[in-house]
Protein backbone atom coordinates (compact mmCIF):
# COMPACT_ATOMS: atom_id res chain seq x y z
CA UNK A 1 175.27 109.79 53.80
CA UNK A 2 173.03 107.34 54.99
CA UNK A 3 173.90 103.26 54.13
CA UNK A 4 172.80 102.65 50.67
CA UNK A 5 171.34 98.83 49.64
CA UNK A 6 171.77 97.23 46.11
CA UNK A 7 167.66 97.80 45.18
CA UNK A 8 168.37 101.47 45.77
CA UNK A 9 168.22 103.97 42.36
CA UNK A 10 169.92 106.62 41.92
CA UNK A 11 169.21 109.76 39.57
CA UNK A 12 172.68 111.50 38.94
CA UNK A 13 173.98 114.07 37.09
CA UNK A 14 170.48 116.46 37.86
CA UNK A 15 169.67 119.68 38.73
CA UNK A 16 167.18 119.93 41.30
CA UNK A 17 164.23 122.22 41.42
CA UNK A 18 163.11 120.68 44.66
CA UNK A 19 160.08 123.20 45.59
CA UNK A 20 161.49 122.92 49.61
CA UNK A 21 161.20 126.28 51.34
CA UNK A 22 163.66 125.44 53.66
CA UNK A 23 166.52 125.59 51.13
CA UNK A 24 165.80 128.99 50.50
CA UNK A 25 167.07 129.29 46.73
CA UNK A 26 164.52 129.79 44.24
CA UNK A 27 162.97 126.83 43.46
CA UNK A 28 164.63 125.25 46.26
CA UNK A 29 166.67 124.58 43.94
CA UNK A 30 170.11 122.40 44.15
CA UNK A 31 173.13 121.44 42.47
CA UNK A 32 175.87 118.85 42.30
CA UNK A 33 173.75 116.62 44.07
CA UNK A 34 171.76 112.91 43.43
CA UNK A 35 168.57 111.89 44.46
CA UNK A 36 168.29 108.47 45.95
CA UNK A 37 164.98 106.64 45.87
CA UNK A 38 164.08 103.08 47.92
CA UNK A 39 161.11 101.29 47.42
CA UNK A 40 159.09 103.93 46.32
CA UNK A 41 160.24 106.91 48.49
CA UNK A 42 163.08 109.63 48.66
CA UNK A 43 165.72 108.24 50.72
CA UNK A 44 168.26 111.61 50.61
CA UNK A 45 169.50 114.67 48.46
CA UNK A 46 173.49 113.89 48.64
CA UNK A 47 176.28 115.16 47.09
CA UNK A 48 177.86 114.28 44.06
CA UNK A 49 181.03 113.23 45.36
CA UNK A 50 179.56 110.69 48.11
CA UNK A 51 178.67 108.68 45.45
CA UNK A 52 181.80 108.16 43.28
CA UNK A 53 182.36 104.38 44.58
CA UNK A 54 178.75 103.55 44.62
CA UNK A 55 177.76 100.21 42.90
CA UNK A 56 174.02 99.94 41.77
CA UNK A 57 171.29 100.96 39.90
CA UNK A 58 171.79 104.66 38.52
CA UNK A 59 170.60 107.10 35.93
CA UNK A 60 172.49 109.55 33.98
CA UNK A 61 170.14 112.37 33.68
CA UNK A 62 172.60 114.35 31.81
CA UNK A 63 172.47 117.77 33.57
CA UNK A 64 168.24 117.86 33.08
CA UNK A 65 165.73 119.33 35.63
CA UNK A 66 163.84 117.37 37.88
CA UNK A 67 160.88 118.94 39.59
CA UNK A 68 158.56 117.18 41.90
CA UNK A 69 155.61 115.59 40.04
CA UNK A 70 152.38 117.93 39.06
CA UNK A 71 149.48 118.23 41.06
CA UNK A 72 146.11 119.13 40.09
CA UNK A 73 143.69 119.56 42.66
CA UNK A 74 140.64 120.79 41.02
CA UNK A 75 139.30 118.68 38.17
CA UNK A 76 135.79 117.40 37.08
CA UNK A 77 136.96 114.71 35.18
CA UNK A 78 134.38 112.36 35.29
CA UNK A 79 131.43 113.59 32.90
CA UNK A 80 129.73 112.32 29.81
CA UNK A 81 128.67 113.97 26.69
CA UNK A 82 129.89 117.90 25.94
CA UNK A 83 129.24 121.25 25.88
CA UNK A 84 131.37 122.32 23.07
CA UNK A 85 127.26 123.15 20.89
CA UNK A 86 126.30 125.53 24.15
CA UNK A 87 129.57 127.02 23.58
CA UNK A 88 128.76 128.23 19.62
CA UNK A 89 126.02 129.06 20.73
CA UNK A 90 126.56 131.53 23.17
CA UNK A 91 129.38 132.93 20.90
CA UNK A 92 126.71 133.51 18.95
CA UNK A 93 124.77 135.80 21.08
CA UNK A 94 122.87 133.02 22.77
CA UNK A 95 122.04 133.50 26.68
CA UNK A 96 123.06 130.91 29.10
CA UNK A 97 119.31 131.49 30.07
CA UNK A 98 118.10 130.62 26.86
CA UNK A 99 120.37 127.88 26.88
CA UNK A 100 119.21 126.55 30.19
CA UNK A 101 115.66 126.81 29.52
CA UNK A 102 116.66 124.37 26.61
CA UNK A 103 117.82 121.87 28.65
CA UNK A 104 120.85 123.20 28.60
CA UNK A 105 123.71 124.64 30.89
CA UNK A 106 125.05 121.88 33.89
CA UNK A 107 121.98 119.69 33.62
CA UNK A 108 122.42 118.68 29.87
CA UNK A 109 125.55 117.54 31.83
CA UNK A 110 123.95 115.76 34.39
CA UNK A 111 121.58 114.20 31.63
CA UNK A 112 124.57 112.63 29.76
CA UNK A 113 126.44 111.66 33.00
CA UNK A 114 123.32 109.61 33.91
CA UNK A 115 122.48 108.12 30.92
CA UNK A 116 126.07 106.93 30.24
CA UNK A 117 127.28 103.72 31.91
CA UNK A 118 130.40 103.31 34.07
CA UNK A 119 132.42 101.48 31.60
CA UNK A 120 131.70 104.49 29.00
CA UNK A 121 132.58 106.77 31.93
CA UNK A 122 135.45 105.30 32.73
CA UNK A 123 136.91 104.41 28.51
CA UNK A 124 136.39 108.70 28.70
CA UNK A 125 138.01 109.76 32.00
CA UNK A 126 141.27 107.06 31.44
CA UNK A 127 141.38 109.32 27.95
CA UNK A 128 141.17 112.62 29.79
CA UNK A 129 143.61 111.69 32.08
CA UNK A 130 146.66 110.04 29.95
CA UNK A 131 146.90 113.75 29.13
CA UNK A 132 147.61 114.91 32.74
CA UNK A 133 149.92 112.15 33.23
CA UNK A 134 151.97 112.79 29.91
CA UNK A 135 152.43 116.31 31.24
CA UNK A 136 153.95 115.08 34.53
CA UNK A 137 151.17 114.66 37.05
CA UNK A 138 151.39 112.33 39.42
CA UNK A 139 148.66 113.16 41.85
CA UNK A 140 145.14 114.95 40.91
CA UNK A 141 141.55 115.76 42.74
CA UNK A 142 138.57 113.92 40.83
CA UNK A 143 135.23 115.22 41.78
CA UNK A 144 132.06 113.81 41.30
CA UNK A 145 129.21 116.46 41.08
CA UNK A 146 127.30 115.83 37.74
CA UNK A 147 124.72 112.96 39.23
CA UNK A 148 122.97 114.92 41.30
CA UNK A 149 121.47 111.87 42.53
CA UNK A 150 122.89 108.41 44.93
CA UNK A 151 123.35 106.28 42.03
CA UNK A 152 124.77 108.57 39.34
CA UNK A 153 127.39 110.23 42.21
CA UNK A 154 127.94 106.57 43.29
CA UNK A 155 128.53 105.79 40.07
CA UNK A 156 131.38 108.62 39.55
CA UNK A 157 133.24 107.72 42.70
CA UNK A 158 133.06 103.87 41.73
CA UNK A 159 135.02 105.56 38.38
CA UNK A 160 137.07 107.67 39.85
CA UNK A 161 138.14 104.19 41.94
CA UNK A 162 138.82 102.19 38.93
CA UNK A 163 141.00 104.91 37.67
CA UNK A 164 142.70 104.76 40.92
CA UNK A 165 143.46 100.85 41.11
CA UNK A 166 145.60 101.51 37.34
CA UNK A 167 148.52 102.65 39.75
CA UNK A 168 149.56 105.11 36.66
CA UNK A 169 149.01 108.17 39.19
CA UNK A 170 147.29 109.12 43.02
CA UNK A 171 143.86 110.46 42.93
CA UNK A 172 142.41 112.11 45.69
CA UNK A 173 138.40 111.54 45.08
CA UNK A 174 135.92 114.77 46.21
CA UNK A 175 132.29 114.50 47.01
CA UNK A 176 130.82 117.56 44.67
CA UNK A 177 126.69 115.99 45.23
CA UNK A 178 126.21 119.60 46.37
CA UNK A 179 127.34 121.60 43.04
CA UNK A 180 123.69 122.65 41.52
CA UNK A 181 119.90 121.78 41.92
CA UNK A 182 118.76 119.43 39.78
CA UNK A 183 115.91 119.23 37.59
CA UNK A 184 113.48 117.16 40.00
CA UNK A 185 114.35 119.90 42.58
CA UNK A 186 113.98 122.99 41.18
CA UNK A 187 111.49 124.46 43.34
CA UNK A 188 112.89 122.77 46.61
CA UNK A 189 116.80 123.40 46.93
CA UNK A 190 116.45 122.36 50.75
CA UNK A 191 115.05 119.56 49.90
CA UNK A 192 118.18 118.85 48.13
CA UNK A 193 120.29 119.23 50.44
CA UNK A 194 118.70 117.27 52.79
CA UNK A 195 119.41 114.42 50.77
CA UNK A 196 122.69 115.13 50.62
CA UNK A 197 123.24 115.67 54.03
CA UNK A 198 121.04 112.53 55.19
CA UNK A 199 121.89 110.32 52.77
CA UNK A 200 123.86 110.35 49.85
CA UNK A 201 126.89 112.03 51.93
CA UNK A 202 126.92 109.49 55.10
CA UNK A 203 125.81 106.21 52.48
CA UNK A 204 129.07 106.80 50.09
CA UNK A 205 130.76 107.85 52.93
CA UNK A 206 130.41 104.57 54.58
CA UNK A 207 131.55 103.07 51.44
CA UNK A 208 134.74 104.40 51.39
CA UNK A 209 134.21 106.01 47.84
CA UNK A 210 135.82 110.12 48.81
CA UNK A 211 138.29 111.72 50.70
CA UNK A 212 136.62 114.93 51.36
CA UNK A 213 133.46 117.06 50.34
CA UNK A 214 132.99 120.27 48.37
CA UNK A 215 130.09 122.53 47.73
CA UNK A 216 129.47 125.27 45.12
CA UNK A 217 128.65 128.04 47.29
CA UNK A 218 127.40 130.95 45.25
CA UNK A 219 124.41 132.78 43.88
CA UNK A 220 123.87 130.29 41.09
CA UNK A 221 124.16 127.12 43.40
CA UNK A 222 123.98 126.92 46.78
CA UNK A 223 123.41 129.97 50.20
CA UNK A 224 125.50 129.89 52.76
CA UNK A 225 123.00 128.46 55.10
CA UNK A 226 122.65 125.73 52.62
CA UNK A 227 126.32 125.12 52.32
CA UNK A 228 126.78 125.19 56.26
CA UNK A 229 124.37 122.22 56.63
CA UNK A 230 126.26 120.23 54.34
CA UNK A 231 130.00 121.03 56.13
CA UNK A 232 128.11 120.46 59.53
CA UNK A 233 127.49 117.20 58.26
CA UNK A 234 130.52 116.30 57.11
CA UNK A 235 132.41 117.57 59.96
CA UNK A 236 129.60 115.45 62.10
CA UNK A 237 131.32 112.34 59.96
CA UNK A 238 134.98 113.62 60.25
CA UNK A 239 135.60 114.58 56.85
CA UNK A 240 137.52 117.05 55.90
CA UNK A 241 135.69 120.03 53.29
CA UNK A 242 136.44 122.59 50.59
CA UNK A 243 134.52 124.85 48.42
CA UNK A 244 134.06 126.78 45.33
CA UNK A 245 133.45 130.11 46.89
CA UNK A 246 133.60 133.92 45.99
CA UNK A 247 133.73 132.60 42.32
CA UNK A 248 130.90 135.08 40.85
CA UNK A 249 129.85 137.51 43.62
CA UNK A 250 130.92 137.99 47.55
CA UNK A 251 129.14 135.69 49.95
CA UNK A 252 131.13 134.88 52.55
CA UNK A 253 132.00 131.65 51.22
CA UNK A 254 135.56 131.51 52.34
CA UNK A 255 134.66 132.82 55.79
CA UNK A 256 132.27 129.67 55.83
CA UNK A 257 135.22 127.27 54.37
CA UNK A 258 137.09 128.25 57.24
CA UNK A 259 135.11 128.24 59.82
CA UNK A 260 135.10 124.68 58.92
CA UNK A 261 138.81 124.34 58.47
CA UNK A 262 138.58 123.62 55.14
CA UNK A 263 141.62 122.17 53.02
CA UNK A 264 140.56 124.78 50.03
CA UNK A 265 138.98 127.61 49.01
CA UNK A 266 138.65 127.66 45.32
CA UNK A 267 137.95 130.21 43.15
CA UNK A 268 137.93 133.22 44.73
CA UNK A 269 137.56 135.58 42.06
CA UNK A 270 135.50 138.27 44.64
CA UNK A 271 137.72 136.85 48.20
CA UNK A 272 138.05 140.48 50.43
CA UNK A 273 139.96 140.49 53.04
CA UNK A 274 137.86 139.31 56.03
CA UNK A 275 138.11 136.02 53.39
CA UNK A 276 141.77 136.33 53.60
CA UNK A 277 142.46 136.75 56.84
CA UNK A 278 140.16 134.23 58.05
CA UNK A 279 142.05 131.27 55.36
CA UNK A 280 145.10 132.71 56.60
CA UNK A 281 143.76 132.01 60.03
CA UNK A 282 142.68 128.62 59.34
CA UNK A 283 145.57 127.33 56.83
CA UNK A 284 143.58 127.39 53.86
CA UNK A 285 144.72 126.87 50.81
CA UNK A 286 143.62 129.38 48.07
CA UNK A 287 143.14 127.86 44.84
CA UNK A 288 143.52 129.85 41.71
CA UNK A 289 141.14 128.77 38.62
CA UNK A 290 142.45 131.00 35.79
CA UNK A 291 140.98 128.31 32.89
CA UNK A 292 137.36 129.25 34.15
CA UNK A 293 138.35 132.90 34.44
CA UNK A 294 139.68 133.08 30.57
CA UNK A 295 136.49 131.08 29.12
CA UNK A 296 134.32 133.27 31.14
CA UNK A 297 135.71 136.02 29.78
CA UNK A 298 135.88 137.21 33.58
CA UNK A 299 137.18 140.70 35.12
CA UNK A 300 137.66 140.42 38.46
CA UNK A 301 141.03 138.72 39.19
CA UNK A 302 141.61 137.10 42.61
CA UNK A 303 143.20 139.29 45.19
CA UNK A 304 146.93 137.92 44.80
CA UNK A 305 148.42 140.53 46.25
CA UNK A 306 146.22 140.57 49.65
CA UNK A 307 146.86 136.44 49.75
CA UNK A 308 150.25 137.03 49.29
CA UNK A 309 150.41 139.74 52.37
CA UNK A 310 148.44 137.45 54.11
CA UNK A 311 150.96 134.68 53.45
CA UNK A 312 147.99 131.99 52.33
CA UNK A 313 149.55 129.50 50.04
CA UNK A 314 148.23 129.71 46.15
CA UNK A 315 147.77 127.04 44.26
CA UNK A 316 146.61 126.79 40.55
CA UNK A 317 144.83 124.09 39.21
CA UNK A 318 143.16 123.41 35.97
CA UNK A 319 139.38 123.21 36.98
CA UNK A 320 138.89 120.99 33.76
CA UNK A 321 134.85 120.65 32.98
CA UNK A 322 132.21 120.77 30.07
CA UNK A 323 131.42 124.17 30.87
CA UNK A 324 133.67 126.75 32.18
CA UNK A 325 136.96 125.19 31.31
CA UNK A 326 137.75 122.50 28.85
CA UNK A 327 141.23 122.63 29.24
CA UNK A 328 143.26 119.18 30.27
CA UNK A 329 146.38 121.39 30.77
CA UNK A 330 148.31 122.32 34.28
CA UNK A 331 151.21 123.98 32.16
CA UNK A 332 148.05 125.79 30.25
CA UNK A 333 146.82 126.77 33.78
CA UNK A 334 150.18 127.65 34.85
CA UNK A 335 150.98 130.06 32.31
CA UNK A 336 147.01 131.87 32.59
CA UNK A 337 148.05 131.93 36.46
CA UNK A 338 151.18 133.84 35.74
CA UNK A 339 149.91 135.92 32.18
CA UNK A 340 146.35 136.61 33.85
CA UNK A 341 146.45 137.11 37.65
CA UNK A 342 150.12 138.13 38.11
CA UNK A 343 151.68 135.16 39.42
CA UNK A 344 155.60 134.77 39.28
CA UNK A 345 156.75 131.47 37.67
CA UNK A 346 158.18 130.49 41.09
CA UNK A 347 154.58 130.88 42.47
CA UNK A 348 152.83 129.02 39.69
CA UNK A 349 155.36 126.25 40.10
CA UNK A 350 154.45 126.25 44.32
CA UNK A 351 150.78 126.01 43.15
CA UNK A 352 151.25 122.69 41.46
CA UNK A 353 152.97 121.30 43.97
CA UNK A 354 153.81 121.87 47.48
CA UNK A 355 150.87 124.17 48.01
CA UNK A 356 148.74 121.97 45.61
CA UNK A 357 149.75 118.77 48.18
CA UNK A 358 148.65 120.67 50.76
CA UNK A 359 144.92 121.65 49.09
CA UNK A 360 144.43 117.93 49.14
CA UNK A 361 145.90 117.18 52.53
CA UNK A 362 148.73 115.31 51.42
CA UNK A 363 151.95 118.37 52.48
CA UNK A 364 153.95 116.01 54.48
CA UNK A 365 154.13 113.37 51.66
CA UNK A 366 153.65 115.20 48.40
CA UNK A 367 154.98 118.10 46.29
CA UNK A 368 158.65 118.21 47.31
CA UNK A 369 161.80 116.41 46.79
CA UNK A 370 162.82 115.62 50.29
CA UNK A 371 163.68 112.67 52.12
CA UNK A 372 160.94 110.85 53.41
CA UNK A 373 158.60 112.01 50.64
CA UNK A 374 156.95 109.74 47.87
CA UNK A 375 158.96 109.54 44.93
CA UNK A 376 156.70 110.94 42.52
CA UNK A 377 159.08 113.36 40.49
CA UNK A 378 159.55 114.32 36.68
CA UNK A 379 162.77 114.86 34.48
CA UNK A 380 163.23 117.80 32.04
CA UNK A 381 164.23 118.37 28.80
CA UNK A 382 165.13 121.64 30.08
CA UNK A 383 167.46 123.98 32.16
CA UNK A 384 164.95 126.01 34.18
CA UNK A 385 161.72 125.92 35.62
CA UNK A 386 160.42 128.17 33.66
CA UNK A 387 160.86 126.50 30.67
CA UNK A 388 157.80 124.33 31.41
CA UNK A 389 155.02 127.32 31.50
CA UNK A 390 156.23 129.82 29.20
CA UNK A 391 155.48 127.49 25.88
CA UNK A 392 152.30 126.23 26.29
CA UNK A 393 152.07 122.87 23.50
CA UNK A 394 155.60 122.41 23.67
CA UNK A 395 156.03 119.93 26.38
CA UNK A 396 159.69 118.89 27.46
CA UNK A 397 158.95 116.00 29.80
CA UNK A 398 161.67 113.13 29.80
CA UNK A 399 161.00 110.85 32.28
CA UNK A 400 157.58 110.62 34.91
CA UNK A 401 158.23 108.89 37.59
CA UNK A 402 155.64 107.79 40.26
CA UNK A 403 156.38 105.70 43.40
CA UNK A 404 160.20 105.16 42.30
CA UNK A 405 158.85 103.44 39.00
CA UNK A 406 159.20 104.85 35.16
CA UNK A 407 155.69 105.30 34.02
C-alpha cells in the first residue's frame, strides 16, 4: 500500500462496483476493500486489513455500493420555452406537418431559445440539471443546437459555461449549429452550412466555448455531403466530431462519423453492419437513445446484438429535449435501455460510465474507480447494481461525490 498523508479520505466498509474490465467480476466489482481519495483523485483500491492502524479522515459507508459517478453524454439541455402543447396535439391526431407549418416542430424551439435571454437560459438549465446531479451524475454532454444562428449558439455555449464554473459537476460542451435548417434558410440548406462551416464553427471555436462538434445527419436535417463539409471543417480546426446518425432511415451516417474518427455515433436506430464494422474499426462509441425511441413510439431497435459481436462499446444516455424526449432521467434511460433494446443491467451500467467517458473523450480519467482516476463516485443505499435501474422514481443515492468533495 502506497504511503498515506493526513489530508487523505478514506471510504471504508464499501462494496465496490468499480466498472474496471480488468477485474473481470461483474461489475468489476470488489470486496473487503477501501477506496482512498487525495486531492481530488483515486489514490488506490486496498484491502481492508492494510488499514487497521490508519489515523485520518474516514467514512463508514456501512456495507453500501459505490459505483463510479453517472455520465450522460447526450443532452440538449439548454432550450427555452416547451413542447409539451405540440405533444397533445399530435396525440390528438395532429401531424408533425401540420404542426410545423404552424410554426411549430424544432423551430418554435429555436423561436423561444432566441427570444429568451441568457440569465433566463441559464435560471432553466441550473433547474434541469440539479436533477441529473441528485441522481448521481457527475459528468454530462451539453449541446447547443437550438440558435441556429452566431449569437443565439454563442449564447448557449456562454450558458453551458456558466453552468460549468458552479463546480457542482463536469460538462463536456458540443457544438450542435448543424442540427436543422432554420427558418431564414429554408430554401438554401447549403447556404447554411456554409455559415457554419465559415463562421460560426471556427468564430466560437476560437473562443474556447466547445469541446467537439455534432451534426444531425438524416433525411429530416442534414445529407451526407452536407454533414462531410462540416466534419472536414472541424477536423481542418482539430476538433474532434460526433453525430446523430441512422436515427430515422439508413444513410451512411456512421460510415461518415467514422471516417472522421468520431468519438460517437448516436442513435443508430437503422446502423447495418458496414456501420458497425466501420465504428468498430474506428473506436466509436455507439450511443443508445431509448427516451427518443419510447416517445416516438419507434420500431426499429438498434442492432445490439451486431455491436455487441462487433465488440463496439454501448453507451446509453438520456437525449433530454423539447421534442423527442423530455426525460431528465439516466436511471429512466437505463431501465428503457435494458426493458426496450435488450441490454443486460451490467451493460446499461457500462453505458453510463466507462463507455459513456469514452463517448466524450474522457476514458483514461472518467467512469471507473481506479487509481489515478478523478474521484467522481456515488454511494448506495443499496446492495447491487441493479438496484439503481430496476425502480425507476425510487432513487437510493447516499452520498455524490465529485472531485473528492461531498456535493
Amino acid at each position: 500500500m502506497r504511503q498515506l498523508l493526513p489530508d487523505d479520505v478514506i471510504w471504508r466498509n464499501v462494496r465496490l462496483a468499480t466498472m474496471d474490465p480488468e477485474r473481470n467480476t461483474p461489475y468489476g466489482m470488489v470486496e473487503g476493500h477501501a477506496l482512498v481519495v487525495r486531492q481530488g483523485n483515486i489514490l488506490d483500491i486496498v484491502p481492508e486489513s492494510s488499514l487497521d492502524a490508519v489515523q485520518g479522515k474516514t467514512f463508514d459507508m456501512q456495507g453500501r455500493l459505490v459505483t463510479p459517478g453517472l455520465v450522460d453524454c447526450h443532452t440538449h439541455l439548454i432550450f427555452g420555452g416547451n413542447r409539451a402543447a405540440e405533444w397533445e396535439q399530435r396525440l390528438n391526431g395532429v401531424s408533425y406537418q401540420q404542426i410545423s407549418a404552424q410554426g411549430g416542430g424544432i423551430n418554435s424551439t429555436v423561436a423561444a431559445t432566441r427570444k429568451a435571454s441568457a440569465d433566463d437560459l441559464l435560471a432553466i438549465a441550473r433547474a434541469r440539471l440539479a436533477r441529473l446531479i441528485k441522481e448521481g451524475v457527475t459528468l454530462l454532454e451539453i449541446k447547443s443546437g437550438y440558435g441556429l444562428d452566431l449569437p443565439t449558439e454563442e449564447k448557449m455555449l456562454q450558458v453551458i459555461a456558466a453552468l460549468a464554473s458552479e463546480n457542482t459537476v463536469e460538462i463536456s460542451p458540443t457544438l450542435l449549429a448543424a442540427h436543422a435548417t432554420p427558418a431564414e434558410y429554408r430554401d438554401n440548406p447549403d447556404g447554411y452550412i456554409t455559415q457554419v462551416c465559415e463562421s460560426m464553427l471556427p468564430l466560437l471555436w476560437e473562443k474556447g466555448l466547445f469541446e467537439t462538434v455534432d451534426l444531425f445527419c438524416e433525411s429530416v436535417g442534414f445529407n451526407l455531403a452536407q454533414s462531410e463539409r462540416v466534419f472536414q471543417a472541424a477536423q481542418a480546426l482539430g476538433i474532434p466530431v460526433k453525430g446523430h446518425v441512422e436515427q430515422l432511415s439508413l444513410l451512411g451516417g456512421a460510415q461518415l462519423v467514422s471516417r472522421y474518427h468520431g468519438l460517437s455515433a448516436d442513435h443508430i436506430e437503422y446502423l447495418d453492419e458496414a456501420g458497425v464494422a466501420a465504428m468498430r474499426q474506428s473506436g466509436t462509441v455507439g450511443v443508445l437513445l431509448p427516451g427518443a425511441f419510447y416517445f416516438l413510439k419507434e420500431t426499429q431497435r438498434p442492432p445490439v446484438e451486431l455491436l455487441r459481436r462487433y465488440q463496439v462499446p454501448m453507451a446509453v444516455a438520456t437525449d433530454f429535449n423539447p421534442g423527442t424526449s423530455p426525460f431528465i432521467s439516466l436511471h429512466l434511460a437505463m431501465n428503457m435501455a435494458c426493458v426496450q433494446f435488450g441490454l443486460t443491467p451490467e451493460e446499461a451500467w457500462a453505458g453510463v460510465t466507462r463507455h459513456a467517458a469514452r463517448a466524450l473523450g474522457r476514458q483514461a480519467t472518467h467512469g471507473q474507480l481506479k487509481a489515478g482516476y478523478v474521484a467522481d463516485f456515488v454511494v448506495w443505499d443499496a446492495a447491487l447494481p441493479v438496484e439503481i435501474l430496476y425502480e425507476p422514481g425510487r432513487n437510493p443515492l447516499y452520498q455524490r461525490v465529485f472531485r473528492g468533495q461531498l456535493k
